[in-house]
PDB file of N, CA and C in Angstrom:
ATOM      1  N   UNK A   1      -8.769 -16.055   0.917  1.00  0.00           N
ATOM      2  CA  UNK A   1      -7.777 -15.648  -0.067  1.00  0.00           C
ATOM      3  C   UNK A   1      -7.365 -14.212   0.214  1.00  0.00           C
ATOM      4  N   UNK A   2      -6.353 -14.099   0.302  1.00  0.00           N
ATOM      5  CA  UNK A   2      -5.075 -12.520   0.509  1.00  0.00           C
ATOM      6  C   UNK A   2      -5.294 -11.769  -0.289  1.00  0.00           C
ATOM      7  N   UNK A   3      -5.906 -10.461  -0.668  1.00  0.00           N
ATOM      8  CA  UNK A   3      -5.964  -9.483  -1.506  1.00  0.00           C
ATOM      9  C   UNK A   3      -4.935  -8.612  -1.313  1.00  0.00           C
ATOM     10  N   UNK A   4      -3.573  -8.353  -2.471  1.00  0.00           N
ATOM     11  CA  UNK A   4      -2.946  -7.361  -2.103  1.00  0.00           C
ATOM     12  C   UNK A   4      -3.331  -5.560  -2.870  1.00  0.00           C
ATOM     13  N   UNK A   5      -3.079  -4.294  -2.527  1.00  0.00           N
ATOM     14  CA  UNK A   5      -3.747  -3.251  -2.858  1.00  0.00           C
ATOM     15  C   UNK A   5      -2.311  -2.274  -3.542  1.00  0.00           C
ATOM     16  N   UNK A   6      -2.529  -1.888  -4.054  1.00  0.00           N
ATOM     17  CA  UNK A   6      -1.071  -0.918  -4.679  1.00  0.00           C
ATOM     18  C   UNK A   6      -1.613   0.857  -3.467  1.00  0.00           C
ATOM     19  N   UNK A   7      -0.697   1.165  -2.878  1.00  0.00           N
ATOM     20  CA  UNK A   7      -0.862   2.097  -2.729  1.00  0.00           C
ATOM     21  C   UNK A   7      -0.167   3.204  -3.036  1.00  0.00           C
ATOM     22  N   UNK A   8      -0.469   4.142  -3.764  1.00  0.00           N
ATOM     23  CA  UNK A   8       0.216   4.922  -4.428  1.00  0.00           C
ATOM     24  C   UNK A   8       0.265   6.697  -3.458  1.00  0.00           C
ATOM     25  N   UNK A   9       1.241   7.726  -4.340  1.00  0.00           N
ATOM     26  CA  UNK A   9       1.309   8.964  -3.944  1.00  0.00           C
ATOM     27  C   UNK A   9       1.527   9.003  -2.299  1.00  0.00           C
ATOM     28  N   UNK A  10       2.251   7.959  -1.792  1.00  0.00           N
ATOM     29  CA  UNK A  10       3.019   8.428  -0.073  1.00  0.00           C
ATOM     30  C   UNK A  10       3.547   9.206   0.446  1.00  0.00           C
ATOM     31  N   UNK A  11       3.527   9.730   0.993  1.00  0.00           N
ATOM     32  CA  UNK A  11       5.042  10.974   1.843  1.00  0.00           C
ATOM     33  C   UNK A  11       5.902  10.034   1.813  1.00  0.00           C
ATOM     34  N   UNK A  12       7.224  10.558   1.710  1.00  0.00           N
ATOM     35  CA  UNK A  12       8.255   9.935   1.305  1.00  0.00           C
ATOM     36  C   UNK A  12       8.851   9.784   2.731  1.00  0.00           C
ATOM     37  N   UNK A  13       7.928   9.909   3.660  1.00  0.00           N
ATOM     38  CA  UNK A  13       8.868   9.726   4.799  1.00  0.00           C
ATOM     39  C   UNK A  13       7.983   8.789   5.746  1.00  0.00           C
ATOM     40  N   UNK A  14       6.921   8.209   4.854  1.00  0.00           N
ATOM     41  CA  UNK A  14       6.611   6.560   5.443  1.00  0.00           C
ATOM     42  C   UNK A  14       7.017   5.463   5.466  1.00  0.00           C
ATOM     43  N   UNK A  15       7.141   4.992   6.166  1.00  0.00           N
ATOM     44  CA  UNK A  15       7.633   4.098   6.762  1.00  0.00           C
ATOM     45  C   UNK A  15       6.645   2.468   6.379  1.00  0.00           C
ATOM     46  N   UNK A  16       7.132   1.137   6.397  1.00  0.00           N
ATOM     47  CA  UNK A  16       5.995   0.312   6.092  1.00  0.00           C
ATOM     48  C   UNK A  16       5.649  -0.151   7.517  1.00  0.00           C
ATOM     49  N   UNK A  17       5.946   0.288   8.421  1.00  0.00           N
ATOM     50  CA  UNK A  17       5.199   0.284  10.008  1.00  0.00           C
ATOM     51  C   UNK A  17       4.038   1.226  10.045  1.00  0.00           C
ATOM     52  N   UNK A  18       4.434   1.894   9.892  1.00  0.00           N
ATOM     53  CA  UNK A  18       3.138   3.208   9.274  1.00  0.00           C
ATOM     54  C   UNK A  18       2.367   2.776   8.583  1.00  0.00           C
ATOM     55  N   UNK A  19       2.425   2.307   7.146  1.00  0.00           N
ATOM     56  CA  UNK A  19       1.662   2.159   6.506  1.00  0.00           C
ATOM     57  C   UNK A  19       0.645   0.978   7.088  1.00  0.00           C
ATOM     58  N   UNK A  20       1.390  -0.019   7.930  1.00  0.00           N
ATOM     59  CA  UNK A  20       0.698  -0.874   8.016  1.00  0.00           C
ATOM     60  C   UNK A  20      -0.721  -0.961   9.329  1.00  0.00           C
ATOM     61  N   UNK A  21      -0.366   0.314  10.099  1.00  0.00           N
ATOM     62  CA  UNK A  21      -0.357   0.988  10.951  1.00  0.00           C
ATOM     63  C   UNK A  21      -1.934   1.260  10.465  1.00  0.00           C
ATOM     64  N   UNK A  22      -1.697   2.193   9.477  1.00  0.00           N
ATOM     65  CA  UNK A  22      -3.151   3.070   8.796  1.00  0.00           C
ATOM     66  C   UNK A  22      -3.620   1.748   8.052  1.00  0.00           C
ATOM     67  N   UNK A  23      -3.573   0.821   8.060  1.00  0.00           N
ATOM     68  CA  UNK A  23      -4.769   0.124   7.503  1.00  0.00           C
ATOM     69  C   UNK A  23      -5.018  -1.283   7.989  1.00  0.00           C
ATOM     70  N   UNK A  24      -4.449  -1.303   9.248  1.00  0.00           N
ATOM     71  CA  UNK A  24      -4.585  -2.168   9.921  1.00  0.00           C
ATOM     72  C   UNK A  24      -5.859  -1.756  10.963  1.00  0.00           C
ATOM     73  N   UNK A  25      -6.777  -0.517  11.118  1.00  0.00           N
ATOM     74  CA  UNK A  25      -7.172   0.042  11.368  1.00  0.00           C
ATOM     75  C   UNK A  25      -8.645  -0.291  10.601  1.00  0.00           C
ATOM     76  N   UNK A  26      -8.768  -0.832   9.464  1.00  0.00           N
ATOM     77  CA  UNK A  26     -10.033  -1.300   8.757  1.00  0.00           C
ATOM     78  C   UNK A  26      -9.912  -3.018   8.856  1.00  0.00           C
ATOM     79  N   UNK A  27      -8.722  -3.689   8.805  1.00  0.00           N
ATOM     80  CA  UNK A  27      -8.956  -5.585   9.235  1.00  0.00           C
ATOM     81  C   UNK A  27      -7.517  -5.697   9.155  1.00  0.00           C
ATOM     82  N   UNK A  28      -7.252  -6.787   9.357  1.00  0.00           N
ATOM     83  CA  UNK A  28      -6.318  -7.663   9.744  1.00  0.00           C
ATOM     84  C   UNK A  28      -5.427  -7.479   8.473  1.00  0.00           C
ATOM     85  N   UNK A  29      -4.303  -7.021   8.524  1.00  0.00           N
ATOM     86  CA  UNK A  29      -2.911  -6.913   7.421  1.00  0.00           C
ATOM     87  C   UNK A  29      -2.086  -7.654   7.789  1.00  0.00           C
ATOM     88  N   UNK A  30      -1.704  -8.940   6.391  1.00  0.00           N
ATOM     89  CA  UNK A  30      -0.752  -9.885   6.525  1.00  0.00           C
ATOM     90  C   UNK A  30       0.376  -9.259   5.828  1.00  0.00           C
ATOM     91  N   UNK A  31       0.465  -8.017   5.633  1.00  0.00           N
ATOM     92  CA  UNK A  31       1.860  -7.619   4.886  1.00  0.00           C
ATOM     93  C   UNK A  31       1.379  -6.258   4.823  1.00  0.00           C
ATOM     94  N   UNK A  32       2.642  -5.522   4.675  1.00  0.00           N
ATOM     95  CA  UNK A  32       2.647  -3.644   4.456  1.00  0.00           C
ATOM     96  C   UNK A  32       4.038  -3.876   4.049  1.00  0.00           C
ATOM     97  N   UNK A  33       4.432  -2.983   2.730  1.00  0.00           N
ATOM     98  CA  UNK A  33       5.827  -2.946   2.146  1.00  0.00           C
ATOM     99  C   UNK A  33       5.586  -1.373   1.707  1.00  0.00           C
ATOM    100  N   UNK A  34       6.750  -0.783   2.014  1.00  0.00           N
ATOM    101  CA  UNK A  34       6.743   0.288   1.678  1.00  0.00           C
ATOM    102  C   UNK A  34       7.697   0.414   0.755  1.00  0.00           C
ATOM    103  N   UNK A  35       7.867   0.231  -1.012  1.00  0.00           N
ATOM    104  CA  UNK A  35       8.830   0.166  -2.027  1.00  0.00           C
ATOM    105  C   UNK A  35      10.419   1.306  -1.685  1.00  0.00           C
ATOM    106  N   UNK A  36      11.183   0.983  -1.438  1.00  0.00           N
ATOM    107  CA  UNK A  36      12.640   1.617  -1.137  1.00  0.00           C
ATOM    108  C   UNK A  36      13.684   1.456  -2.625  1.00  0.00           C
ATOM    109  N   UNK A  37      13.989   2.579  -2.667  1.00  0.00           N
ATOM    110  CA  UNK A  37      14.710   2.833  -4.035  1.00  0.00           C
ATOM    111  C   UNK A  37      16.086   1.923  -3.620  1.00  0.00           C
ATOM    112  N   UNK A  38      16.762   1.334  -4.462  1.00  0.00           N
ATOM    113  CA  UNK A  38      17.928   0.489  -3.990  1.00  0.00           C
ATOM    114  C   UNK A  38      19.026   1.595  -4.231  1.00  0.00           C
ATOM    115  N   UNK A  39      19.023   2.603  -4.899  1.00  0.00           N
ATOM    116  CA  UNK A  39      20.251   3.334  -5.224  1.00  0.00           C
ATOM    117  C   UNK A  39      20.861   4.372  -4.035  1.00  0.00           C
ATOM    118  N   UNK A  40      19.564   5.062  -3.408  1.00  0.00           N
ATOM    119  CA  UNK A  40      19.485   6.178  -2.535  1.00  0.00           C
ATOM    120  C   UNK A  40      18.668   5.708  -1.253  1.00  0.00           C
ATOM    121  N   UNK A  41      17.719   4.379  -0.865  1.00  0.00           N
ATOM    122  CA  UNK A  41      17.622   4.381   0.121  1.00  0.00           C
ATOM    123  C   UNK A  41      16.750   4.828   0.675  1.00  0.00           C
ATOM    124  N   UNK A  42      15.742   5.189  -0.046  1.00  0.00           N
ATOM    125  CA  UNK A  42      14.630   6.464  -0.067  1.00  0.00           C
ATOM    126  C   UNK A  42      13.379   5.816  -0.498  1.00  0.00           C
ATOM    127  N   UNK A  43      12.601   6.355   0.277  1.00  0.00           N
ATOM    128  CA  UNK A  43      11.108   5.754  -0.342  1.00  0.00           C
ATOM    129  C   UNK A  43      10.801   6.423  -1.721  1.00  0.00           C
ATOM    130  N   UNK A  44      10.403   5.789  -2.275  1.00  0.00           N
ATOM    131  CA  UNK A  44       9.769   5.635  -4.039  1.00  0.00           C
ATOM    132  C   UNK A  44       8.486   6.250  -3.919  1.00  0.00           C
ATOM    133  N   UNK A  45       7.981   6.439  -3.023  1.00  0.00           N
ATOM    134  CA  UNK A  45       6.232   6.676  -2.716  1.00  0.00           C
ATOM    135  C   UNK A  45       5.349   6.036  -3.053  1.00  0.00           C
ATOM    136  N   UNK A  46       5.076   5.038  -2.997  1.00  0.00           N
ATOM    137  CA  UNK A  46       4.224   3.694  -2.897  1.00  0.00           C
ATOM    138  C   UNK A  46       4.365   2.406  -2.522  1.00  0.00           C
ATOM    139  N   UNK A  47       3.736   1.805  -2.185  1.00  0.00           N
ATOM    140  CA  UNK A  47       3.862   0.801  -1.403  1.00  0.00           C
ATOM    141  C   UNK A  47       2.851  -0.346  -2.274  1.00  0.00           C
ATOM    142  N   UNK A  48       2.902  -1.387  -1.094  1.00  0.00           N
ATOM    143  CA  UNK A  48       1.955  -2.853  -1.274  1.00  0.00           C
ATOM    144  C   UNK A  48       1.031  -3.300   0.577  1.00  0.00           C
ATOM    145  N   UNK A  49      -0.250  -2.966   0.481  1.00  0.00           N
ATOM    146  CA  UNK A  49      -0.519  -4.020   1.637  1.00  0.00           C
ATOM    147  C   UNK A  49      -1.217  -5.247   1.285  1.00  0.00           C
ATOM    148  N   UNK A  50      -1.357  -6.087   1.912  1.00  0.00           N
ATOM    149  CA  UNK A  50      -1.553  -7.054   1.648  1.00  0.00           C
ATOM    150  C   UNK A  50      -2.801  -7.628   3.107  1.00  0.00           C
ATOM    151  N   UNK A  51      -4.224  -8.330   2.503  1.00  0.00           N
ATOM    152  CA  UNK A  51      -5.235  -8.358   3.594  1.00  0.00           C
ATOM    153  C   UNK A  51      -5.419  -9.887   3.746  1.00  0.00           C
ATOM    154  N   UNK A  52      -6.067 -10.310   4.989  1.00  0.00           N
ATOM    155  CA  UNK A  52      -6.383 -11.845   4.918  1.00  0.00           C
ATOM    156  C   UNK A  52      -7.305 -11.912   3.839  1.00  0.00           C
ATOM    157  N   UNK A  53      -8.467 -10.828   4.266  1.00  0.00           N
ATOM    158  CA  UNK A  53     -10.082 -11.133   3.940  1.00  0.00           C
ATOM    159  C   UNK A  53     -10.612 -10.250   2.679  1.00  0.00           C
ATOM    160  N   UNK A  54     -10.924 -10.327   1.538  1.00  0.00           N
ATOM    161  CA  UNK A  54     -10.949 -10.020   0.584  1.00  0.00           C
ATOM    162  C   UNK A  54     -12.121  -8.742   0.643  1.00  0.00           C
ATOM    163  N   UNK A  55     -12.750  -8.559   1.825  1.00  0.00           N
ATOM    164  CA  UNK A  55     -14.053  -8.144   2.177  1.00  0.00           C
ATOM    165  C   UNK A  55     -12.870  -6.446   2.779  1.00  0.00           C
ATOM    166  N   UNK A  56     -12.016  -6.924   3.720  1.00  0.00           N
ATOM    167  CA  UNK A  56     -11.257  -5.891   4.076  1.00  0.00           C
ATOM    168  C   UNK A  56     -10.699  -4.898   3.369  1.00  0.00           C
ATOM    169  N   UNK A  57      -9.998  -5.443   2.189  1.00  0.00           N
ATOM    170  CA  UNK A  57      -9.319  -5.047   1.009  1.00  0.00           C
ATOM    171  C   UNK A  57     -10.377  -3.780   0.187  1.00  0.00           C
ATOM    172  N   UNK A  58     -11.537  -4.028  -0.183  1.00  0.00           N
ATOM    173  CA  UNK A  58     -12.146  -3.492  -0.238  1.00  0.00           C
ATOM    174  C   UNK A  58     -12.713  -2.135   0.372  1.00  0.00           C
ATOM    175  N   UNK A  59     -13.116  -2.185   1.614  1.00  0.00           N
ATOM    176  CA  UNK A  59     -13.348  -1.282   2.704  1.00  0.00           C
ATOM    177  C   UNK A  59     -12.264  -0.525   2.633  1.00  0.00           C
ATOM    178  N   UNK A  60     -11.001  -1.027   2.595  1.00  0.00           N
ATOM    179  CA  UNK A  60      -9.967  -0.180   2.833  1.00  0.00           C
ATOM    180  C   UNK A  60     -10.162   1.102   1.250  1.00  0.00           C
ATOM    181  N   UNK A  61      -9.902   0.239  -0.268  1.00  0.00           N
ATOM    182  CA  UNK A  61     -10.378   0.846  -1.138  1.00  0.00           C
ATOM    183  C   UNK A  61     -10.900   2.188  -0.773  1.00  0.00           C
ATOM    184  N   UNK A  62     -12.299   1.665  -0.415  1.00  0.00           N
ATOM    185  CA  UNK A  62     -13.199   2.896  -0.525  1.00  0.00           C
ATOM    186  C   UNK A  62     -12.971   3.793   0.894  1.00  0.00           C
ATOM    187  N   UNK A  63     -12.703   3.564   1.896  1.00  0.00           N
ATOM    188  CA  UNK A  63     -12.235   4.633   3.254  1.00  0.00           C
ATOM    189  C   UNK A  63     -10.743   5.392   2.903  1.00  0.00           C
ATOM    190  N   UNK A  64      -9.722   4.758   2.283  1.00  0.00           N
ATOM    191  CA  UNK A  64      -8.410   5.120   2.070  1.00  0.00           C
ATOM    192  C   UNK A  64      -8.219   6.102   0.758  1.00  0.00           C
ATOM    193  N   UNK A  65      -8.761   5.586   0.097  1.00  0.00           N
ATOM    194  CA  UNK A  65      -8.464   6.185  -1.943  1.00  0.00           C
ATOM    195  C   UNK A  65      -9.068   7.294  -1.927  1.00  0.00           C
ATOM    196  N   UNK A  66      -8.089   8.177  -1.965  1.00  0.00           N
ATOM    197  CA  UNK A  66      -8.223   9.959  -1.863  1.00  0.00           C
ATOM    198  C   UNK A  66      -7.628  10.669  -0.822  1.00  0.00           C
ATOM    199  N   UNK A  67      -7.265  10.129   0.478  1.00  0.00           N
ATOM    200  CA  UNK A  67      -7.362  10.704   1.518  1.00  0.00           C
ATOM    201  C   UNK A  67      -6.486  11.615   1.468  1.00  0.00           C
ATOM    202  N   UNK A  68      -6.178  12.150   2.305  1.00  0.00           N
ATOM    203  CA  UNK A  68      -4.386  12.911   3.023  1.00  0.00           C
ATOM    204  C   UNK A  68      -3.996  12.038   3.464  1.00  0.00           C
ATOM    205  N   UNK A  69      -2.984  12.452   3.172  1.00  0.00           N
ATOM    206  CA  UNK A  69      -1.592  11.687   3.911  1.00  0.00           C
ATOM    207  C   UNK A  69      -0.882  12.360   3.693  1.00  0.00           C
ATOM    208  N   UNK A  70      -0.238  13.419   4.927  1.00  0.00           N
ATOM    209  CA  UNK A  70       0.990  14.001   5.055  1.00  0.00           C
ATOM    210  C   UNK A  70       0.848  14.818   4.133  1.00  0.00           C
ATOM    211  N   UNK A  71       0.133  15.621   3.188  1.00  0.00           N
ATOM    212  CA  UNK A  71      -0.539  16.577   2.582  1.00  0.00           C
ATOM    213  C   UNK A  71      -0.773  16.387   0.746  1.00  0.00           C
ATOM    214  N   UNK A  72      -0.633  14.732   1.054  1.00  0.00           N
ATOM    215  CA  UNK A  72      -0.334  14.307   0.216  1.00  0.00           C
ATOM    216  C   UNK A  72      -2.068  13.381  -0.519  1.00  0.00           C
ATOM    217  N   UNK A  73      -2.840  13.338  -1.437  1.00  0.00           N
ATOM    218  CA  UNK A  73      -3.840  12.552  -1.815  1.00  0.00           C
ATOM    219  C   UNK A  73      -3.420  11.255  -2.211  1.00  0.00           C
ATOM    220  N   UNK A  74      -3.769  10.382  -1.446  1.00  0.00           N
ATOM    221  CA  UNK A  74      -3.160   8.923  -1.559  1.00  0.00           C
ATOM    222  C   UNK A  74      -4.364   8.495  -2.279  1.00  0.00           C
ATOM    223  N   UNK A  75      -3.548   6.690  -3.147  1.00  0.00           N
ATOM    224  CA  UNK A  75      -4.099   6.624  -4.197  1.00  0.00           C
ATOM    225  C   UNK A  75      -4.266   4.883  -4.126  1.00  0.00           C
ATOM    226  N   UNK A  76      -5.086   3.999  -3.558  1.00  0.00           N
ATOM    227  CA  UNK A  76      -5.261   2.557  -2.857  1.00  0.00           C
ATOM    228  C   UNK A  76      -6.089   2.259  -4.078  1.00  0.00           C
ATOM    229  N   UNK A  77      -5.838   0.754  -4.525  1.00  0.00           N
ATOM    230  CA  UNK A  77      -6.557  -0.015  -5.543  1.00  0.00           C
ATOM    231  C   UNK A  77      -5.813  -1.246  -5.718  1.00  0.00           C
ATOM    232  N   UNK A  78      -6.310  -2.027  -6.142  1.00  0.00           N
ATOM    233  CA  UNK A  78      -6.035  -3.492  -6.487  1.00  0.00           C
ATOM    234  C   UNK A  78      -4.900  -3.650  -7.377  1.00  0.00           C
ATOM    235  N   UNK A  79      -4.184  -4.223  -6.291  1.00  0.00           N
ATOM    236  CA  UNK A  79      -2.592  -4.330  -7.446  1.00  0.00           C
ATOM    237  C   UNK A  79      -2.906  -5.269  -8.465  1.00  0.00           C
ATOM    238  N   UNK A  80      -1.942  -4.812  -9.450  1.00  0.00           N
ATOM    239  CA  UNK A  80      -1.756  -5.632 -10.523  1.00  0.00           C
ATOM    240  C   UNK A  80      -0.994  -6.519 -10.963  1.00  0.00           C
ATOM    241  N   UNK A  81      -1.386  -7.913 -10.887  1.00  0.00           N
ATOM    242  CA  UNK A  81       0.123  -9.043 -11.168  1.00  0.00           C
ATOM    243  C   UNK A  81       1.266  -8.416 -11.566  1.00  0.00           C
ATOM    244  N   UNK A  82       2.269  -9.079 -10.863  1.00  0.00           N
ATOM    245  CA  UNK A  82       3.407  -8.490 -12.165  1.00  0.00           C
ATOM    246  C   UNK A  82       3.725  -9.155 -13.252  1.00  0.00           C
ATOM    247  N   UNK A  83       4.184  -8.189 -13.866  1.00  0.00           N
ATOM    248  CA  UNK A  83       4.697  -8.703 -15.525  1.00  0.00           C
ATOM    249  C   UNK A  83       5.242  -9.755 -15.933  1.00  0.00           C
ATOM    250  N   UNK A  84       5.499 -11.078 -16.298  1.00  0.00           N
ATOM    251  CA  UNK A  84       6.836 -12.098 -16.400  1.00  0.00           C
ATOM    252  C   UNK A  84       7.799 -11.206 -17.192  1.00  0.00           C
ATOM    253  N   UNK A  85       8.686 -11.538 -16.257  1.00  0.00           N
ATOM    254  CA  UNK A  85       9.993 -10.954 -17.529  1.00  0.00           C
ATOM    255  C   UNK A  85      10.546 -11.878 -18.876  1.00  0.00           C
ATOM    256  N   UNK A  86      11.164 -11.162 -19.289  1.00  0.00           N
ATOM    257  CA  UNK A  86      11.198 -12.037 -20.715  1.00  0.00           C
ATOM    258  C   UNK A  86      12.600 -11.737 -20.134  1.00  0.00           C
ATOM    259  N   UNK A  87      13.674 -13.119 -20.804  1.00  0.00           N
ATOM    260  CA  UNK A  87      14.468 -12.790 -21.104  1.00  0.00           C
ATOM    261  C   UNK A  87      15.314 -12.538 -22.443  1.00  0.00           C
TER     262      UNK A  87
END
């Protein structure tokens, strides 16, 4: 089962090749999205990766959550479903 991770506080000048880049580096990543503002085109500063192995997801957690990045303290944890929208 696929664990996806919210990663938060990015340099705004990552890329989701990058991202997928740095944590492809602890197991196998079936997805890296780096969230892009639709108005301006611009990274939002956070992202989504997404792992095969639920064991990976983890590791990443605890090696990633805090680090630098680009002088920046990045912020990795277990995403949270999204919301249903109501209409």
């Amino acid at each position: 089962m696929a664990k996806k991770l919210f990663v938060g506080n990015l340099p705004y000048t990552m890329t989701s090749d990058q991202l997928r880049e740095l944590f492809a580096a602890i197991g196998t990543v079936t997805d890296a999205n780096v969230v892009i503002d639709k108005m301006n085109q611009r990274s939002r500063g956070f992202g989504f990766v997404e792992f095969e192995k639920d064991e990976d997801a983890a590791k990443a957690i605890t090696a990633l959550d805090g680090s630098d990045q680009g002088g920046r303290k990045m912020v990795v944890k277990e995403a949270l479903p999204r919301p249903e929208k109501t209409v």
